[in-house]
C-alpha atoms as a PDB file:
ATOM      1  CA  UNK A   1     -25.598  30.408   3.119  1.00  0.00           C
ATOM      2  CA  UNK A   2     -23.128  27.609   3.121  1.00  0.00           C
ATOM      3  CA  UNK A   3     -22.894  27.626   6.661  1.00  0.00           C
ATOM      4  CA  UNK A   4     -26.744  26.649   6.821  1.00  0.00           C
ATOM      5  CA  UNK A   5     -25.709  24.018   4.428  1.00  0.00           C
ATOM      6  CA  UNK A   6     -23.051  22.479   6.325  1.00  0.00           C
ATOM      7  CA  UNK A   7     -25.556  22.453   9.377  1.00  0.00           C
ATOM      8  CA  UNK A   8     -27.870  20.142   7.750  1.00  0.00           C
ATOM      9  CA  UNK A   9     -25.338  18.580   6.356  1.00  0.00           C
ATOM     10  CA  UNK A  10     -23.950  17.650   9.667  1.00  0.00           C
ATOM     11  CA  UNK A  11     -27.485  16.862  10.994  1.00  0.00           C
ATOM     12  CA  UNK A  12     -27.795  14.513   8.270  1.00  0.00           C
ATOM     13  CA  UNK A  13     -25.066  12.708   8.970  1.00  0.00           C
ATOM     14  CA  UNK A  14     -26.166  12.320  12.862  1.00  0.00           C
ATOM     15  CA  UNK A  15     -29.326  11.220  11.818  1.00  0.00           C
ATOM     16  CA  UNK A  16     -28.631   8.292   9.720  1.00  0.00           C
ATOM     17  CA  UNK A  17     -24.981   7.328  10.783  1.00  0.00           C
ATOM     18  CA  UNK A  18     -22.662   5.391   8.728  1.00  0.00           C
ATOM     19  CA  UNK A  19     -20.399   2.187   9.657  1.00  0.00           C
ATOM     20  CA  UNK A  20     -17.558   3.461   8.488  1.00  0.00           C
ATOM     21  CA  UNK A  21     -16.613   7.404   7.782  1.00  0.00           C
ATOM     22  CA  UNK A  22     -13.109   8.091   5.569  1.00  0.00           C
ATOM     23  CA  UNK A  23     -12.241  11.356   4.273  1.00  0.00           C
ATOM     24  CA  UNK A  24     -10.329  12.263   1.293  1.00  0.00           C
ATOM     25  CA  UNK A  25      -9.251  16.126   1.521  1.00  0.00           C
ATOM     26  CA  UNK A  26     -12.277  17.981   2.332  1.00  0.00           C
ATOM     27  CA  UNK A  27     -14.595  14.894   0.939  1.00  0.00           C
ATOM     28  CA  UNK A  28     -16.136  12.523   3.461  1.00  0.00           C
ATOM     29  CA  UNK A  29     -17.053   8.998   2.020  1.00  0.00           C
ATOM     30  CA  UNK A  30     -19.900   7.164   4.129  1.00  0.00           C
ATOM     31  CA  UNK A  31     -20.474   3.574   3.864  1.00  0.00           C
ATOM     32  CA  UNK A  32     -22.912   0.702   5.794  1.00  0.00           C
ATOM     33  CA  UNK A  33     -22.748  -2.221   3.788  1.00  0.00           C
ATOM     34  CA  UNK A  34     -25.860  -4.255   3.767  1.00  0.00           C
ATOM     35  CA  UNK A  35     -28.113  -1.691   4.797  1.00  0.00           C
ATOM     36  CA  UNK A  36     -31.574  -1.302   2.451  1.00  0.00           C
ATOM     37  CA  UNK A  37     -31.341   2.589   3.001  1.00  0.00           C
ATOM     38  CA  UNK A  38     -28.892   3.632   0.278  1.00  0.00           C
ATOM     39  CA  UNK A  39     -28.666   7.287   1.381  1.00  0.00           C
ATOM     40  CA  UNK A  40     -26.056   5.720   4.359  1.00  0.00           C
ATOM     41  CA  UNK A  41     -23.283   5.128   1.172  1.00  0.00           C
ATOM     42  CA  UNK A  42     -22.511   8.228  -0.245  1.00  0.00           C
ATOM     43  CA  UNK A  43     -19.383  10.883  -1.142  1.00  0.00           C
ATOM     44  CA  UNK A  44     -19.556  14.548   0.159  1.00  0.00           C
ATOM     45  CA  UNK A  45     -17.889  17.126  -0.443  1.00  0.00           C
ATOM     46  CA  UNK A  46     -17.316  19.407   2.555  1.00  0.00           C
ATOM     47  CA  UNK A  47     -15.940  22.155   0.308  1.00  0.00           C
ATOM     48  CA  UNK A  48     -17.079  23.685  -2.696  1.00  0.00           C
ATOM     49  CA  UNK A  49     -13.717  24.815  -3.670  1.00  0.00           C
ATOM     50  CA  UNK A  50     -12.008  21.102  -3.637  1.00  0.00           C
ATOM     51  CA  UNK A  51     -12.544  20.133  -7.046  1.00  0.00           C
ATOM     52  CA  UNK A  52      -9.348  18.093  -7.754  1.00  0.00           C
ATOM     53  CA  UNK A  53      -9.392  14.633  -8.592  1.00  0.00           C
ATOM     54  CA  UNK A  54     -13.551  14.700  -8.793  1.00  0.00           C
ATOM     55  CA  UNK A  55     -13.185  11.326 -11.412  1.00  0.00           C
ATOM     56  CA  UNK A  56     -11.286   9.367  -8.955  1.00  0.00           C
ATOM     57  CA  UNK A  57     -13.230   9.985  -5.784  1.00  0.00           C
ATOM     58  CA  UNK A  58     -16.785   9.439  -7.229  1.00  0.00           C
ATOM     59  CA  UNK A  59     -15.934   6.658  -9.442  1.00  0.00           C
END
């Protein structure tokens, strides 16, 4: 099941690219300033299991 997940996941993130792509651990962080489609800013974790720090990277 999670490998279906990370597929659309990853088409997702093909679809509506982002200007700038960081990753934190297993967490990717997608930003477009500017842009009126707020989907392209967002925080995702890539794994499940990588729950330290969740405060930090989402606030």
């Amino acid at each position: 099941m999670l490998a279906i997940v990370r597929r659309y996941e990853a088409a997702g993130f093909r679809a509506w690219p982002a200007a700038a792509v960081h990753y934190d651990g297993t967490w990717v962080v997608r930003l477009t300033a500017g842009h009126p489609a707020k989907r392209l800013n967002s925080v995702n974790p890539l794994d499940p299991g990588d729950t330290q720090h969740i405060a930090d990277r989402i606030g």
